[in-house]
PDB file of N, CA and C in Angstrom:
ATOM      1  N   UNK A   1      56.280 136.134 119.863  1.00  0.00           N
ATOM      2  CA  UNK A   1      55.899 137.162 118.918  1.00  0.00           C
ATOM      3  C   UNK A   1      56.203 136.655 117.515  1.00  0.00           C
ATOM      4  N   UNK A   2      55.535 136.662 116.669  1.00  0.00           N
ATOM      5  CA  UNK A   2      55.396 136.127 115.000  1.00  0.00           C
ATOM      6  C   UNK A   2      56.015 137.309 114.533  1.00  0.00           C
ATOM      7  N   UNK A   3      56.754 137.378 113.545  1.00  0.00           N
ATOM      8  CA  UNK A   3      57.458 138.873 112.323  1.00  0.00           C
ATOM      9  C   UNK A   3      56.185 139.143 112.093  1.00  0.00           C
ATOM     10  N   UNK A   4      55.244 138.722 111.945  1.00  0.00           N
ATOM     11  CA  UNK A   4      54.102 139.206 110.669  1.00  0.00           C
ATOM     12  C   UNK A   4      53.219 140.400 111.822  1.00  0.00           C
ATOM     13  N   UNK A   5      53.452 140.244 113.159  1.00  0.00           N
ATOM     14  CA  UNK A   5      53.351 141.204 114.178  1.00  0.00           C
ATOM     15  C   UNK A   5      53.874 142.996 114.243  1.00  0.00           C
ATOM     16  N   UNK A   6      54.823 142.712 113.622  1.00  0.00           N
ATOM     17  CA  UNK A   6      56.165 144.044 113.653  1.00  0.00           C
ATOM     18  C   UNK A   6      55.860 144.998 112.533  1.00  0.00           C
ATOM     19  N   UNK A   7      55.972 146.135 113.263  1.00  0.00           N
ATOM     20  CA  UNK A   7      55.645 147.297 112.282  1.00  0.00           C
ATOM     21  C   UNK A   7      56.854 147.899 111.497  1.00  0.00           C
ATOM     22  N   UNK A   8      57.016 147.008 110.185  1.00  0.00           N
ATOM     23  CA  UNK A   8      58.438 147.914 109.292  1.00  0.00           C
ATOM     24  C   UNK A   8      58.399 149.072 109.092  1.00  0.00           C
ATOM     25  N   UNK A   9      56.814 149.820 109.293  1.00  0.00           N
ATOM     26  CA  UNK A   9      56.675 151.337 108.867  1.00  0.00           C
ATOM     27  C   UNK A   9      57.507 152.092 109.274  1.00  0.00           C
ATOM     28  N   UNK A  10      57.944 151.613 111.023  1.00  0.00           N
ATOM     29  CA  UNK A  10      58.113 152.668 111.859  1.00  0.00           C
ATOM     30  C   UNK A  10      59.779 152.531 111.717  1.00  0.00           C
ATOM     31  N   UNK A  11      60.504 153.046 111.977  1.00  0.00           N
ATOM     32  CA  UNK A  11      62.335 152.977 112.290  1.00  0.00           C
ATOM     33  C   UNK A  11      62.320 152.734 113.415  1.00  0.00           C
ATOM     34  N   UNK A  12      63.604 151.310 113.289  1.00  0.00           N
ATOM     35  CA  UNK A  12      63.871 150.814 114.800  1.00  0.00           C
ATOM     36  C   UNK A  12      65.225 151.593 114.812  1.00  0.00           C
ATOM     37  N   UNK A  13      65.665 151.647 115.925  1.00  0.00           N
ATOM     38  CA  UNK A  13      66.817 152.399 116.680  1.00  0.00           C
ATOM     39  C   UNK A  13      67.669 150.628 116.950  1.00  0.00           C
ATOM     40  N   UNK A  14      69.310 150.858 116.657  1.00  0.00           N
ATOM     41  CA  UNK A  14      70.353 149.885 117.422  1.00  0.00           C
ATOM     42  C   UNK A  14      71.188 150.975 118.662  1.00  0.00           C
ATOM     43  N   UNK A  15      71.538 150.436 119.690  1.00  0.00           N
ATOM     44  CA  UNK A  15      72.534 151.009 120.417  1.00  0.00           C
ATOM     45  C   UNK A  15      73.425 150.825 120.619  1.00  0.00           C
ATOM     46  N   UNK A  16      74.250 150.482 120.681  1.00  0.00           N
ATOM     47  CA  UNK A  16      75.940 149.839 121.062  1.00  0.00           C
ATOM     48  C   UNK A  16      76.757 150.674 120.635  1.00  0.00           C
ATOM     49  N   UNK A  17      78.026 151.026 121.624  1.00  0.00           N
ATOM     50  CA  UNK A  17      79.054 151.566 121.458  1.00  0.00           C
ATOM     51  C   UNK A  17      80.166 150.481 120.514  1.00  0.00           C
ATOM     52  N   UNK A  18      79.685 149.685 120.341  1.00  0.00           N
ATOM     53  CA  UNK A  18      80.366 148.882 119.540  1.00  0.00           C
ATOM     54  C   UNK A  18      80.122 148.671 117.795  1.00  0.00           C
ATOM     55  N   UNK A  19      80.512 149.192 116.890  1.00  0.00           N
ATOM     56  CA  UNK A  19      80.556 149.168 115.443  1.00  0.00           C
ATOM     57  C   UNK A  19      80.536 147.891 115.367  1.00  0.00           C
ATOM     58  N   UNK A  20      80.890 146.763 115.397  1.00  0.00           N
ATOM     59  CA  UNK A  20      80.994 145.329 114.607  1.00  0.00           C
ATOM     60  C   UNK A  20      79.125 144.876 115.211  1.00  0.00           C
ATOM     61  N   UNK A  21      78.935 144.795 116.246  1.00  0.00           N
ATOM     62  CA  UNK A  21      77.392 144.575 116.883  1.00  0.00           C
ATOM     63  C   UNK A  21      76.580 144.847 116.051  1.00  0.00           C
ATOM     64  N   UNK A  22      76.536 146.797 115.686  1.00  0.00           N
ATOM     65  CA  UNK A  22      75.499 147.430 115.277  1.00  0.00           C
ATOM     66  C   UNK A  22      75.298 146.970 114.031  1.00  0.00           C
ATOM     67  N   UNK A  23      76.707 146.731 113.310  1.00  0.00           N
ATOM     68  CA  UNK A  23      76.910 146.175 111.872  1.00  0.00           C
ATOM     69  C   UNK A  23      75.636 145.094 111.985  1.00  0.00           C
ATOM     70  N   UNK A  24      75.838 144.292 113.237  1.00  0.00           N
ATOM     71  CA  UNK A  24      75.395 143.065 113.068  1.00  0.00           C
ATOM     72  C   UNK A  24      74.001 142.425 113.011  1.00  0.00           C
ATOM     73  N   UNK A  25      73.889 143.765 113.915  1.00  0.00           N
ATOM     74  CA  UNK A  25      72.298 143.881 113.944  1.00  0.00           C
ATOM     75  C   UNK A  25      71.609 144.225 113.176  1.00  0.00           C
ATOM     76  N   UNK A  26      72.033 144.951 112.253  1.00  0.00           N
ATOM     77  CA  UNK A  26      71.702 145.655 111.247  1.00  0.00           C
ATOM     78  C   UNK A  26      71.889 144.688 110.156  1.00  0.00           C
ATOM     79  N   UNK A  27      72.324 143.793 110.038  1.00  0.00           N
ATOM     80  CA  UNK A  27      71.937 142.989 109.190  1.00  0.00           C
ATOM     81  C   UNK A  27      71.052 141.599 109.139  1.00  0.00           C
ATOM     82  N   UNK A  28      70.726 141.785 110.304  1.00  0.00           N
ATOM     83  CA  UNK A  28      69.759 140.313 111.116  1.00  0.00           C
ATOM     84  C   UNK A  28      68.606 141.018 110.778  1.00  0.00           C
ATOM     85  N   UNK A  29      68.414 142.746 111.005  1.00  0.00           N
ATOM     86  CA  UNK A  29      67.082 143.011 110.714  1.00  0.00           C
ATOM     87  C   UNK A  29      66.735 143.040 109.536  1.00  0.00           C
ATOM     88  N   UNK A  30      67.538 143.188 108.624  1.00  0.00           N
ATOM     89  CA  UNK A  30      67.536 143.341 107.035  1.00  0.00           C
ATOM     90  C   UNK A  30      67.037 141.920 106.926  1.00  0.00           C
ATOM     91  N   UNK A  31      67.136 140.708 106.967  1.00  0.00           N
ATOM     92  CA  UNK A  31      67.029 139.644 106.826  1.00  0.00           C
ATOM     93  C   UNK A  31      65.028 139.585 107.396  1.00  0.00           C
ATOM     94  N   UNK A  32      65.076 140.066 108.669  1.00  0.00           N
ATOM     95  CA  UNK A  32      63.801 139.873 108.494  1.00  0.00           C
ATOM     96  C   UNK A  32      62.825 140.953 108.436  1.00  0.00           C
ATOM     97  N   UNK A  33      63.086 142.044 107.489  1.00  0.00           N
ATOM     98  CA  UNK A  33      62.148 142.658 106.455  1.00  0.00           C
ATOM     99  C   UNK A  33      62.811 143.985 106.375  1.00  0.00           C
ATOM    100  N   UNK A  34      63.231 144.492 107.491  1.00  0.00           N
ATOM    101  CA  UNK A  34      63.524 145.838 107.919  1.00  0.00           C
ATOM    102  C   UNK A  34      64.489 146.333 106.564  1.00  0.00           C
ATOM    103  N   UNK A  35      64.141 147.556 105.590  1.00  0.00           N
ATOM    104  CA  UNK A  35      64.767 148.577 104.854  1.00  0.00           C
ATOM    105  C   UNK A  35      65.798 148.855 105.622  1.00  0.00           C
ATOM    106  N   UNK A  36      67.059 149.074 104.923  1.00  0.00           N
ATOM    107  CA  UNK A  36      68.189 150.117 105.442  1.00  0.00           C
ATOM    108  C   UNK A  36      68.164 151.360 105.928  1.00  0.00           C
ATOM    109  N   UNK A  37      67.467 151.849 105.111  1.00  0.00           N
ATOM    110  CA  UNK A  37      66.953 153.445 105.445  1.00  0.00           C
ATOM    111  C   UNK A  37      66.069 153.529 106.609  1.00  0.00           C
ATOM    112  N   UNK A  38      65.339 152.501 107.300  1.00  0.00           N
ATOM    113  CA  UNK A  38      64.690 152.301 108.378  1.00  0.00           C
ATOM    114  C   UNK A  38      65.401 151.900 109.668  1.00  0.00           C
ATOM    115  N   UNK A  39      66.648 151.434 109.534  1.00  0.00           N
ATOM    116  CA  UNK A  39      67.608 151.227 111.217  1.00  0.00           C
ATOM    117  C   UNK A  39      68.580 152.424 111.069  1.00  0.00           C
ATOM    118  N   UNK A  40      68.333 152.896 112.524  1.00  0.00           N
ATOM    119  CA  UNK A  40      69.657 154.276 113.058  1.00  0.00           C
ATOM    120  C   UNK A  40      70.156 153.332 113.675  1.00  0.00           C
ATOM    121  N   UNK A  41      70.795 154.213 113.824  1.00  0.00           N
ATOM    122  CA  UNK A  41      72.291 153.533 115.137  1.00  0.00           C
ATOM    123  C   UNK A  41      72.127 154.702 115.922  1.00  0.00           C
ATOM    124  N   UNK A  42      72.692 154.488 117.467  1.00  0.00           N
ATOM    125  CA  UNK A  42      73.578 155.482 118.290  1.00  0.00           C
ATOM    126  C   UNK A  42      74.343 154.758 118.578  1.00  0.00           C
ATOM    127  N   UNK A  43      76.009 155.592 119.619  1.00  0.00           N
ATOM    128  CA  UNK A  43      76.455 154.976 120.079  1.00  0.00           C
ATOM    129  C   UNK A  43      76.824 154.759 121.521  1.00  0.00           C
ATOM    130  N   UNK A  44      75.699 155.420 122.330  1.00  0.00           N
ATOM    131  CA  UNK A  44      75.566 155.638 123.398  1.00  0.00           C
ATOM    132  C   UNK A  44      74.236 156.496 123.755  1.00  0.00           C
ATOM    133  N   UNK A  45      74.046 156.442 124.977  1.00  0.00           N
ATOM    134  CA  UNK A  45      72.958 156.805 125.861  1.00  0.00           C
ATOM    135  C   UNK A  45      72.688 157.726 125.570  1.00  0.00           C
ATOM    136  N   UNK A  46      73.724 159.130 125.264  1.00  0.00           N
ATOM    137  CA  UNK A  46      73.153 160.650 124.929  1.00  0.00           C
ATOM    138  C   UNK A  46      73.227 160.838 123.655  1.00  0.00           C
ATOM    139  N   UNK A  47      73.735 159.631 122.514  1.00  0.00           N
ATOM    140  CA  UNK A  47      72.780 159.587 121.504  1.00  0.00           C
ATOM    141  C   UNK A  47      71.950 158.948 121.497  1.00  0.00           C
ATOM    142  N   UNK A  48      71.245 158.237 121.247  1.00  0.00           N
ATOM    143  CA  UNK A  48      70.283 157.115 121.985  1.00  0.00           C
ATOM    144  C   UNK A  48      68.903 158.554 122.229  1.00  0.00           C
ATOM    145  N   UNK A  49      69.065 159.084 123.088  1.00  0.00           N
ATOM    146  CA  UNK A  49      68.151 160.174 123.611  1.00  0.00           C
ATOM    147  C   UNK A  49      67.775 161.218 122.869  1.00  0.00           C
ATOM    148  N   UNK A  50      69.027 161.520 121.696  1.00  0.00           N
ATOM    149  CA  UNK A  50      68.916 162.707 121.085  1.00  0.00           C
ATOM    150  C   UNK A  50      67.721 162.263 119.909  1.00  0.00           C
ATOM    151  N   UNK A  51      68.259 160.943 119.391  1.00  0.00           N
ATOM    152  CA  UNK A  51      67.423 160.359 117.996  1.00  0.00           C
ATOM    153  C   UNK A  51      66.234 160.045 118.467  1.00  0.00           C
ATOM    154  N   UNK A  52      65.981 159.423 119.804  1.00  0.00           N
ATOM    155  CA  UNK A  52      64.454 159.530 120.071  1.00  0.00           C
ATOM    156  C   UNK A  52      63.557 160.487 120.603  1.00  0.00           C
ATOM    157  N   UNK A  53      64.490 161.756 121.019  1.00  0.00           N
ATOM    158  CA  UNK A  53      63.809 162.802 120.499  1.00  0.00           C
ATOM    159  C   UNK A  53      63.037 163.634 119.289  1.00  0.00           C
ATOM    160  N   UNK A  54      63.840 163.232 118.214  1.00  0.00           N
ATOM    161  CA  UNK A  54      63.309 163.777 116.902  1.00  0.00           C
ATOM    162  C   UNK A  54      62.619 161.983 116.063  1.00  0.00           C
ATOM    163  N   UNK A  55      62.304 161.054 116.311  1.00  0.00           N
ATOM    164  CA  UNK A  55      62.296 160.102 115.757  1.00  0.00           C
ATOM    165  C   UNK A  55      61.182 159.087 116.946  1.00  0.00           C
ATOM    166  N   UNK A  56      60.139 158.783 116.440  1.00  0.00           N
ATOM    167  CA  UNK A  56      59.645 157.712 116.819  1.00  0.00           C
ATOM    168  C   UNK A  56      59.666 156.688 116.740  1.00  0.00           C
ATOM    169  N   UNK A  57      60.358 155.921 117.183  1.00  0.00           N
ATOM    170  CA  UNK A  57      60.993 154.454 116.753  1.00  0.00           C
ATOM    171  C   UNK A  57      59.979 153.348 117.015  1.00  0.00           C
ATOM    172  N   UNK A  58      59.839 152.361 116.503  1.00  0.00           N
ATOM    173  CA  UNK A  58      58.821 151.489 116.498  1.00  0.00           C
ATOM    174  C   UNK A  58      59.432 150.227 117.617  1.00  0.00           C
ATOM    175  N   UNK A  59      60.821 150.403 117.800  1.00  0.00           N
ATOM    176  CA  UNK A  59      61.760 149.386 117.907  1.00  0.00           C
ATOM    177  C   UNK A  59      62.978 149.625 118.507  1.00  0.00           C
ATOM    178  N   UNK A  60      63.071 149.639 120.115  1.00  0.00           N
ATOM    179  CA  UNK A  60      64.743 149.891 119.921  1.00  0.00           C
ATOM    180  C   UNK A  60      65.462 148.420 120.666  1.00  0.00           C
ATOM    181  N   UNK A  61      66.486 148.525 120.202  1.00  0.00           N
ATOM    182  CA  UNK A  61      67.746 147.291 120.643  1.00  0.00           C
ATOM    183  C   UNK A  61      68.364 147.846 121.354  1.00  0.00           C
ATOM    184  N   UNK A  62      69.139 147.964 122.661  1.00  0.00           N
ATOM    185  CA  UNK A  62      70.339 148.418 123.283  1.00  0.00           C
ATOM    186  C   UNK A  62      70.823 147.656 124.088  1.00  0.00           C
ATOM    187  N   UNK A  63      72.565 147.650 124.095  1.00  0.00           N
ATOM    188  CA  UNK A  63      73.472 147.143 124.696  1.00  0.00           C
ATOM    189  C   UNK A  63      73.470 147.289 126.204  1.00  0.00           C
ATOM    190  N   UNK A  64      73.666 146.672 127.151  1.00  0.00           N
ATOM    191  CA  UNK A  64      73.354 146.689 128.844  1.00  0.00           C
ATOM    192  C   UNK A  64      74.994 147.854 128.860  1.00  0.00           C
ATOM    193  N   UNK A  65      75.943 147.017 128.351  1.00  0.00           N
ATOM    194  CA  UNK A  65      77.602 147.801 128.932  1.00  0.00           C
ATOM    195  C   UNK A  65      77.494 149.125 127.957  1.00  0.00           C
ATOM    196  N   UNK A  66      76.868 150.479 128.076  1.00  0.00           N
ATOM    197  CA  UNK A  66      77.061 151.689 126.984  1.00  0.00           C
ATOM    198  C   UNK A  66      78.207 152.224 127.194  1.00  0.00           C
ATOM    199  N   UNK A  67      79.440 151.810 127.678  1.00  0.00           N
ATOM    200  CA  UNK A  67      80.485 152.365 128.258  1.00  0.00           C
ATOM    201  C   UNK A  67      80.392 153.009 129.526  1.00  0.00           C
ATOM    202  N   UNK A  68      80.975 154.159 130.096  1.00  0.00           N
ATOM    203  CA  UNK A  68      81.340 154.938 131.587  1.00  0.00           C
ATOM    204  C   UNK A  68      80.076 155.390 131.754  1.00  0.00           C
ATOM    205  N   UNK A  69      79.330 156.088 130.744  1.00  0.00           N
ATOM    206  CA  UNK A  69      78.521 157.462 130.865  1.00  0.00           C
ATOM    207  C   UNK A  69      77.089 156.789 131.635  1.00  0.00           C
ATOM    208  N   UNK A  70      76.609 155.612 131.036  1.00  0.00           N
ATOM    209  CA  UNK A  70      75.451 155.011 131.124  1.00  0.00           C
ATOM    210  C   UNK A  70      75.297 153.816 131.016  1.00  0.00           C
ATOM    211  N   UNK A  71      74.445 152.952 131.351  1.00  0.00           N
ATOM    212  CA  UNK A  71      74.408 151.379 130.654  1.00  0.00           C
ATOM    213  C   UNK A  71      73.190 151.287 130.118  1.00  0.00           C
ATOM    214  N   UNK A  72      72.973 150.522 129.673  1.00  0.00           N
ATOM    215  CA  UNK A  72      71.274 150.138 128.938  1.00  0.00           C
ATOM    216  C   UNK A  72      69.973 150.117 129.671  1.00  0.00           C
ATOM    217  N   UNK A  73      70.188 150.110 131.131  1.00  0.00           N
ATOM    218  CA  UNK A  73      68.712 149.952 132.234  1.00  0.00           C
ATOM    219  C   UNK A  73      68.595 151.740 132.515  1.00  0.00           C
ATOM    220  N   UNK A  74      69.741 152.327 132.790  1.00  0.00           N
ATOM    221  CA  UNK A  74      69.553 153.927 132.860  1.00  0.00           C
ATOM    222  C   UNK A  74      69.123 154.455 131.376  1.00  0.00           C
ATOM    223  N   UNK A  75      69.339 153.965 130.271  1.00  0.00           N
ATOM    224  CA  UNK A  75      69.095 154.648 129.216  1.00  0.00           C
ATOM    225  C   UNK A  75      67.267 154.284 129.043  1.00  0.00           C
ATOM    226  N   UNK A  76      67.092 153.007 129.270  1.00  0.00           N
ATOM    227  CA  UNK A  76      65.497 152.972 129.581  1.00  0.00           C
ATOM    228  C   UNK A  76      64.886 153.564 130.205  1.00  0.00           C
ATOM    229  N   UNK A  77      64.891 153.791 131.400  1.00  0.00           N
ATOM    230  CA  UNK A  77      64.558 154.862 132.085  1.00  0.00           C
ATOM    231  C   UNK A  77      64.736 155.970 131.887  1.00  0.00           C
ATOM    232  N   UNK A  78      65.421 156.480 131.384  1.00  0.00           N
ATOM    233  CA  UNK A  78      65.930 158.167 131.202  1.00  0.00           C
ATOM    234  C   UNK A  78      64.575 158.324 129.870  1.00  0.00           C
ATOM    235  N   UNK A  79      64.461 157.150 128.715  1.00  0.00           N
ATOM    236  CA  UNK A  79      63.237 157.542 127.714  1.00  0.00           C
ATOM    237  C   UNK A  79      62.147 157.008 128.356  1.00  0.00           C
ATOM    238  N   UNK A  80      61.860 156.174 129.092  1.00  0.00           N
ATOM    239  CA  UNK A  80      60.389 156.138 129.657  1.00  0.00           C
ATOM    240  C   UNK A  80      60.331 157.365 130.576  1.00  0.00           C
ATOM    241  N   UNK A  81      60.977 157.978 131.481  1.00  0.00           N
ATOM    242  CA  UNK A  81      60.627 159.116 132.148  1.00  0.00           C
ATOM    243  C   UNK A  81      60.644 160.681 131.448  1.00  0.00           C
ATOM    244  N   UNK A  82      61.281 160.068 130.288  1.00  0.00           N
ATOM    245  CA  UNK A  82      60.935 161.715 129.137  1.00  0.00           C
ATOM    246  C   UNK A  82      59.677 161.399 128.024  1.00  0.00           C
ATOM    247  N   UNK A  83      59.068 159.906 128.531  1.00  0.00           N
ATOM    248  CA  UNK A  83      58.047 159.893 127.375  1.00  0.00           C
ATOM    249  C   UNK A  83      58.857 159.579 126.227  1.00  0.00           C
ATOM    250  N   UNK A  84      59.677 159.406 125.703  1.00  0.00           N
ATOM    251  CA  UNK A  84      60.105 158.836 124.347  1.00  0.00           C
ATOM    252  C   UNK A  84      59.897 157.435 123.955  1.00  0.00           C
ATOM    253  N   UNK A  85      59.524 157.069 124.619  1.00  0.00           N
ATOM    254  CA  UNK A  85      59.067 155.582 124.136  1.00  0.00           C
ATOM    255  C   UNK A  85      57.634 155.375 124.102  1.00  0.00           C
ATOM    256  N   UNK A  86      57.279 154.812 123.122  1.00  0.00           N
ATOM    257  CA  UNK A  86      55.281 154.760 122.619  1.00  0.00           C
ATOM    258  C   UNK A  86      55.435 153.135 122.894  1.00  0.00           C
ATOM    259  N   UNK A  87      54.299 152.742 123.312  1.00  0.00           N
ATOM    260  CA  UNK A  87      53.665 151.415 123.540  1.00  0.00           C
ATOM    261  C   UNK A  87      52.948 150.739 122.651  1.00  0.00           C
ATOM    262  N   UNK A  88      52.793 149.920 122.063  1.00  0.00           N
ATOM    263  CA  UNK A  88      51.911 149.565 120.951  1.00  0.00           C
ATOM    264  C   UNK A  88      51.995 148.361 121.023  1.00  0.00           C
ATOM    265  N   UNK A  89      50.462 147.905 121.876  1.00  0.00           N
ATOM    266  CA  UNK A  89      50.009 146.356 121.498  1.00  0.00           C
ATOM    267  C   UNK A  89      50.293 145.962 120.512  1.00  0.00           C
ATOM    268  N   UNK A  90      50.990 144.973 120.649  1.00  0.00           N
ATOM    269  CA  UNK A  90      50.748 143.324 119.669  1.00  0.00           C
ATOM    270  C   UNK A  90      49.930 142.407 119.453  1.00  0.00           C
ATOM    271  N   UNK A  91      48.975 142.350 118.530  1.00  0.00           N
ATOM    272  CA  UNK A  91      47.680 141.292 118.295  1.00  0.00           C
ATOM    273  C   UNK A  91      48.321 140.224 117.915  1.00  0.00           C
TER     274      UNK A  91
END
């Protein structure tokens, strides 16, 4: 996939229960184009769910270990089976 592919319009979502990560990620995307005001964070699965409820994200990142509650393959599933996640070819 080329950057010149990726839609900055949209807000990408980070997940990790971990603050130093999200930091981190959040600054790798800044680097390649992504606005500040355009990356959320959660810090877990039942946030994660809540923000892509009100928020169409173009983009999400999540951690596999989300702590006790969930891990990253249940949190995929839990938004592909509520429809929160949109599909959008890449030319």
């Amino acid at each position: 996939m080329h950057i010149s592919n990726l839609d900055f319009s949209r807000p990408t979502l980070i997940v990790d229960d971990s603050a130093i990560y999200r930091t981190a990620a959040k600054g790798m995307l800044q680097k390649l184009g992504w606005k500040s005001n355009m990356i959320h964070f959660a810090q877990d699965a039942h946030e994660a769910i809540t923000k892509c409820c009100t928020h169409q994200f173009g983009l999400v990142f999540f951690d596999y270990n989300l702590g006790k509650k969930a891990n990253g393959y249940q949190l995929i599933d839990e938004l592909q089976s509520r429809a929160l996640l949109s599909l959008i070819a890449l030319k």
